[in-house]
C-alpha atoms as a PDB file:
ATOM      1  CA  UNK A   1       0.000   0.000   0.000  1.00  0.00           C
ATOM      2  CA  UNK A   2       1.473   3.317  -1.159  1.00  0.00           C
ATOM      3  CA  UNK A   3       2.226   6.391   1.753  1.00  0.00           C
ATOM      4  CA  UNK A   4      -0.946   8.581   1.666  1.00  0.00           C
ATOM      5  CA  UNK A   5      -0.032  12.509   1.044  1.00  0.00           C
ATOM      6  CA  UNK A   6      -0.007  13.725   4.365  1.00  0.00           C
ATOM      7  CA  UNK A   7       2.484  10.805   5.676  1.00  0.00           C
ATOM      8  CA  UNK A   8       4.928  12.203   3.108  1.00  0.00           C
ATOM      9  CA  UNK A   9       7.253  14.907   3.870  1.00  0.00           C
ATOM     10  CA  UNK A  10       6.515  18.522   1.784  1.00  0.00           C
ATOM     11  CA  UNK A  11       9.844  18.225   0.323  1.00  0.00           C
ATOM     12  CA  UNK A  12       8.860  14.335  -1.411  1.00  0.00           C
ATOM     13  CA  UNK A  13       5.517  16.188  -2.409  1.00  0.00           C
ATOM     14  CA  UNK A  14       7.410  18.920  -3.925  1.00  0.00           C
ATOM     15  CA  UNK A  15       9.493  16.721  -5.824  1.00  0.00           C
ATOM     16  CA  UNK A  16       6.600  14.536  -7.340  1.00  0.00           C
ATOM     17  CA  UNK A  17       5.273  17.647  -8.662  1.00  0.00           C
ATOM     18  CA  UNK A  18       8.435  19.002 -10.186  1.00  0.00           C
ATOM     19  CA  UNK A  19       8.728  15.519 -11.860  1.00  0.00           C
ATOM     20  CA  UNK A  20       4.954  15.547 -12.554  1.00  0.00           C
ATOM     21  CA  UNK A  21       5.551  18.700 -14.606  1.00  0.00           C
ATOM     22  CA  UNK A  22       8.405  18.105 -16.520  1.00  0.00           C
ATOM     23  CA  UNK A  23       6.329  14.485 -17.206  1.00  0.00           C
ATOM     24  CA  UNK A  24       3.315  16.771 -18.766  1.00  0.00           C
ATOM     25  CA  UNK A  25       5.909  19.547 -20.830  1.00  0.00           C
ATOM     26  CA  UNK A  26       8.034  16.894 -22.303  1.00  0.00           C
ATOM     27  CA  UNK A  27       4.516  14.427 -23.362  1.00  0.00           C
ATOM     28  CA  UNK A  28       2.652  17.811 -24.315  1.00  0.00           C
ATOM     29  CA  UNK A  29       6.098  19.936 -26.575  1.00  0.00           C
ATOM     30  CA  UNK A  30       7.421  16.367 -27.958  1.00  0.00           C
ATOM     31  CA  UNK A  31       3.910  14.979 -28.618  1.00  0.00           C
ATOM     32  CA  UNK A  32       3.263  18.592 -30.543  1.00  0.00           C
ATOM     33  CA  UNK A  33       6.650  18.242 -32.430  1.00  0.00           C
ATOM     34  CA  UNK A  34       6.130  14.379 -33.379  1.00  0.00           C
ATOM     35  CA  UNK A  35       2.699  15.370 -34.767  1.00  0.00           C
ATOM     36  CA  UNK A  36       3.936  18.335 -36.682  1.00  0.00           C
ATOM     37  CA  UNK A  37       7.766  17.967 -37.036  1.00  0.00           C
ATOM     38  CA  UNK A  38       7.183  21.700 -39.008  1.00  0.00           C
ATOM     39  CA  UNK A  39       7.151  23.195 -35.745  1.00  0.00           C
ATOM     40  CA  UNK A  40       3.905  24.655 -36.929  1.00  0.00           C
ATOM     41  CA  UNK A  41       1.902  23.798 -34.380  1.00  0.00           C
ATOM     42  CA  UNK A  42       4.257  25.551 -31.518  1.00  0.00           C
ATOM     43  CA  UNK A  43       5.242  28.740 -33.525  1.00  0.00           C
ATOM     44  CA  UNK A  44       8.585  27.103 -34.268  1.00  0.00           C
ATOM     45  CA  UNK A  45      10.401  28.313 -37.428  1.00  0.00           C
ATOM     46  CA  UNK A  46      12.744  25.579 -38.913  1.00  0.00           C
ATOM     47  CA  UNK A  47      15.519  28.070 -38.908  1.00  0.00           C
ATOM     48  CA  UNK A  48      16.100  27.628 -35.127  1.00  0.00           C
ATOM     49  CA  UNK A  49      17.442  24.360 -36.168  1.00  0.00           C
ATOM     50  CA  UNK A  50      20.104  25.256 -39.332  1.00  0.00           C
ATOM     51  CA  UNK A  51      22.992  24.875 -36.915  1.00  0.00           C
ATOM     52  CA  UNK A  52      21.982  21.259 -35.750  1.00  0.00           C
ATOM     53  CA  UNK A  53      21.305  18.473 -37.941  1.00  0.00           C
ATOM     54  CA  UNK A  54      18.317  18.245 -38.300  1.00  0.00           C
ATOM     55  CA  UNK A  55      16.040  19.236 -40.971  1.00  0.00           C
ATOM     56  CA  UNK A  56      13.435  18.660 -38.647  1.00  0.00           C
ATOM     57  CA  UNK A  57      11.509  18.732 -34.928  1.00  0.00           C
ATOM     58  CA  UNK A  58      10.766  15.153 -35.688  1.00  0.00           C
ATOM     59  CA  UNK A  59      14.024  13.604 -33.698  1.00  0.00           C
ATOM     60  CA  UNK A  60      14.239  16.044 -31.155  1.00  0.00           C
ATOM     61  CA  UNK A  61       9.784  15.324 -30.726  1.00  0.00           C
ATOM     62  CA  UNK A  62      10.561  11.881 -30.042  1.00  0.00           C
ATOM     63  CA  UNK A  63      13.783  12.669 -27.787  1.00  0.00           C
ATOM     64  CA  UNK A  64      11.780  15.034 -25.625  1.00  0.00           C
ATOM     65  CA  UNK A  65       8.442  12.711 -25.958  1.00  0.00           C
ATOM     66  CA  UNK A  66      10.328   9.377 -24.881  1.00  0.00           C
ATOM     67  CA  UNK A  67      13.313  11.029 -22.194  1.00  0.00           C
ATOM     68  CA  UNK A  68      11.997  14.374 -21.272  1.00  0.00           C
ATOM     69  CA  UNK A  69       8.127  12.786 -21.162  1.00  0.00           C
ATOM     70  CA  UNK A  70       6.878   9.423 -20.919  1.00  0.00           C
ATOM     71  CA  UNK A  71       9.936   8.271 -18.556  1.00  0.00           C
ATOM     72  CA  UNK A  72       9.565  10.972 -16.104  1.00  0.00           C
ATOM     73  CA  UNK A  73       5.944  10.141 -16.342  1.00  0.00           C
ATOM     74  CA  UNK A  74       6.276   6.893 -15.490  1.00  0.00           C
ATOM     75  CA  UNK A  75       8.463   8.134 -12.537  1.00  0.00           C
ATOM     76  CA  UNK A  76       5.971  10.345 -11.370  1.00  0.00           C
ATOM     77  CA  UNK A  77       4.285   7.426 -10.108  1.00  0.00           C
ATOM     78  CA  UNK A  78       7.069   5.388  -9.088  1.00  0.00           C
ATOM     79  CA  UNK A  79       7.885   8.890  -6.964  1.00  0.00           C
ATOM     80  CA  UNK A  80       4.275   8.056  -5.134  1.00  0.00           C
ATOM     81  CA  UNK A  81       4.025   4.312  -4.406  1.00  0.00           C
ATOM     82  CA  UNK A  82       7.663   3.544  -4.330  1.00  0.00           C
ATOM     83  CA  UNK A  83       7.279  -0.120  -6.124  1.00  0.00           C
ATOM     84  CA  UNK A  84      10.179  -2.554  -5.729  1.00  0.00           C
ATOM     85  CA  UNK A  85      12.125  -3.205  -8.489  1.00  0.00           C
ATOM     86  CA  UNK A  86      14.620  -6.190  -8.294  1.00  0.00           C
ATOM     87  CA  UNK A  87      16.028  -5.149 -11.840  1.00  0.00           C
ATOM     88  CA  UNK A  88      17.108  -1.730  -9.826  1.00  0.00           C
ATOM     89  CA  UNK A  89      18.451  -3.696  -6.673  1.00  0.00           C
ATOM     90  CA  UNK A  90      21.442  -2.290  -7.398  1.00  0.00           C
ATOM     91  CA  UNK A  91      20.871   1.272  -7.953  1.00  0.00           C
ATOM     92  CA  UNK A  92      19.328   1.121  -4.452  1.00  0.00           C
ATOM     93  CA  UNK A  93      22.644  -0.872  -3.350  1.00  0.00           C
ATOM     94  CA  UNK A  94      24.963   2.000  -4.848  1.00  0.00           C
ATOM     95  CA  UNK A  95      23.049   4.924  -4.038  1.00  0.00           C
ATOM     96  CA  UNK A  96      21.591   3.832  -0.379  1.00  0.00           C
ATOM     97  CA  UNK A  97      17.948   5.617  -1.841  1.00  0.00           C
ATOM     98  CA  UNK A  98      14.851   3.988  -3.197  1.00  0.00           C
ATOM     99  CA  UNK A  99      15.516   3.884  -6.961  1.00  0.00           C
ATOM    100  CA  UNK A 100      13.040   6.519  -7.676  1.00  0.00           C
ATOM    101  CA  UNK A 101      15.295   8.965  -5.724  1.00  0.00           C
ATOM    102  CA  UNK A 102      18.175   7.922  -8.269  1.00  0.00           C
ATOM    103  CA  UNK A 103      15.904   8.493 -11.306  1.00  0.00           C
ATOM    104  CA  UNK A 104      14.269  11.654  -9.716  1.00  0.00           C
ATOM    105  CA  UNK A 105      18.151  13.084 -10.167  1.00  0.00           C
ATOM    106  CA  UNK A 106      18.563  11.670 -13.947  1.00  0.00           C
ATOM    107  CA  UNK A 107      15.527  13.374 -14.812  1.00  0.00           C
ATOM    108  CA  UNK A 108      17.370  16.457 -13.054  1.00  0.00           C
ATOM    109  CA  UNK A 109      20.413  16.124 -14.872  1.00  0.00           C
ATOM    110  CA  UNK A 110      18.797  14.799 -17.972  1.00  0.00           C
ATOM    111  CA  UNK A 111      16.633  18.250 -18.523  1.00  0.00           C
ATOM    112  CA  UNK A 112      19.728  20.106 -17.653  1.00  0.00           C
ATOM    113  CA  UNK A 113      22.121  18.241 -20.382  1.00  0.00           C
ATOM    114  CA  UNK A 114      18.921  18.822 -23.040  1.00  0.00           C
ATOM    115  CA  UNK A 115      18.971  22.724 -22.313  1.00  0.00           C
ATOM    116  CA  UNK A 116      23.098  22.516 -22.453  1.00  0.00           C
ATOM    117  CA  UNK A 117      22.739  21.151 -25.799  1.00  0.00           C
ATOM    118  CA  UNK A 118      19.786  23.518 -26.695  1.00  0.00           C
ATOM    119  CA  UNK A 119      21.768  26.482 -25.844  1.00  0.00           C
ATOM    120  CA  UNK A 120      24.670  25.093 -27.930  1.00  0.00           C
ATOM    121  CA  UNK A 121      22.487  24.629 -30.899  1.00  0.00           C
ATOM    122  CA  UNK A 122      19.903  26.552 -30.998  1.00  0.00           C
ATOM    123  CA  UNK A 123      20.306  29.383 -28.875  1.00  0.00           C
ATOM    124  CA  UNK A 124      18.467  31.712 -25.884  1.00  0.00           C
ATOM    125  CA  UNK A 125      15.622  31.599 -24.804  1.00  0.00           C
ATOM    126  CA  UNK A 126      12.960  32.491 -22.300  1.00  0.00           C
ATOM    127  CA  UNK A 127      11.502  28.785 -22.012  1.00  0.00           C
ATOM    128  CA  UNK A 128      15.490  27.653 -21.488  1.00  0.00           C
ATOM    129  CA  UNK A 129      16.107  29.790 -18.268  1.00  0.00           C
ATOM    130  CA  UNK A 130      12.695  28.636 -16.697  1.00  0.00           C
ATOM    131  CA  UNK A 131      13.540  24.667 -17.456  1.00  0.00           C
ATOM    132  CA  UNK A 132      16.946  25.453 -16.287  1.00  0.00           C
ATOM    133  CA  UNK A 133      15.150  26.385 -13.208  1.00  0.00           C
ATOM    134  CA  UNK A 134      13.238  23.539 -13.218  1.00  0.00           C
ATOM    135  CA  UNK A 135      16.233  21.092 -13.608  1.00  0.00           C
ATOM    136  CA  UNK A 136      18.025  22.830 -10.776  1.00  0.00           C
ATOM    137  CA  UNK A 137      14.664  22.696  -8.618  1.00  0.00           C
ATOM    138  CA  UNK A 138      14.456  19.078  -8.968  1.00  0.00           C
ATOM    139  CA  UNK A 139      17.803  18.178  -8.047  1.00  0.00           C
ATOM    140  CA  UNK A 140      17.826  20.888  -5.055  1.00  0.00           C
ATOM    141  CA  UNK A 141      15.097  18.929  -3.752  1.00  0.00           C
ATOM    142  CA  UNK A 142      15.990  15.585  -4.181  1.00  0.00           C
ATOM    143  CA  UNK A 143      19.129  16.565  -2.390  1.00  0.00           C
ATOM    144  CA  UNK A 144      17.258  18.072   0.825  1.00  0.00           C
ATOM    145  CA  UNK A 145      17.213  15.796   3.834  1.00  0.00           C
ATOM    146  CA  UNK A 146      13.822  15.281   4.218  1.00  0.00           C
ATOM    147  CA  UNK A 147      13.843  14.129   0.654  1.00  0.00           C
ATOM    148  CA  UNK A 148      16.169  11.546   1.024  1.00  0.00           C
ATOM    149  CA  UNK A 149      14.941  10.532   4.576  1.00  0.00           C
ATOM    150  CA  UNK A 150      11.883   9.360   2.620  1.00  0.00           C
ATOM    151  CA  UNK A 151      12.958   7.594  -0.561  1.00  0.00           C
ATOM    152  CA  UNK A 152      15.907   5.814   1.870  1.00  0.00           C
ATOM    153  CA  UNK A 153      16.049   2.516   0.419  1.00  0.00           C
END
């Protein structure tokens, strides 16, 4: 049976969110760019990308939809009933956290490496400094002791 909201510390809460959201923004801005690889649909101009290589928003869509989406959504609820995972025995071994902790961070860093890369390629933007925020958030909080109190493994 999974901890009930209030038996969680704020901090755990806090970080489900942040996880939560970057779930929804990389299903809802890679599910846009899969469907219209234009970058139509978002206001995107296929210019932003002549210094990468791609002609396209099709491979970064799927990037964002599959790392920056559907795996931190599936986290999202790891982050709330904290299932055992023998495969991730382990992570938990290594790390001395519940393996959702662990993935809670590569979603973190993860976010943070796709912005790097974004500013590299693309260039500034308003939507980069508020995911860099978000990146930073979600590691910040894993890190805080009550965090890690909770997702000990």
């Amino acid at each position: 049976m999974s901890p009930t909201l209030r038996s969680r510390p704020f901090s755990a809460v806090f970080l489900l969110l942040l996880v939560g959201f970057q779930a929804l923004s990389g299903l809802f801005g890679g599910g846009i760019l899969v469907l219209d690889p234009t970058g139509g649909l978002l206001g995107m101009p296929l210019s932003v990308l002549d210094r990468t290589p791609f002609s396209d928003f099709l491979v970064p869509g799927l990037i964002l939809l599959l790392v920056l989406g559907i795996a931190p959504a599936g986290l999202t609820v790891a982050l709330w009933i904290k299932p055992a995972w023998r495969a991730a025995a382990w992570v938990e071994h290594t790390f001395g956290e519940h393996w959702t902790w662990v993935g809670a961070g590569v979603v973190g860093v993860g976010l943070l490496i796709w912005l790097a890369v974004e500013l590299w390629m693309v260039g500034y933007s308003s939507l980069l400094l508020v995911y860099s925020v978000l990146g930073v958030l979600i590691l910040v909080v894993a890190l805080l002791p009550s965090t890690k109190g909770y997702y000990r493994a």
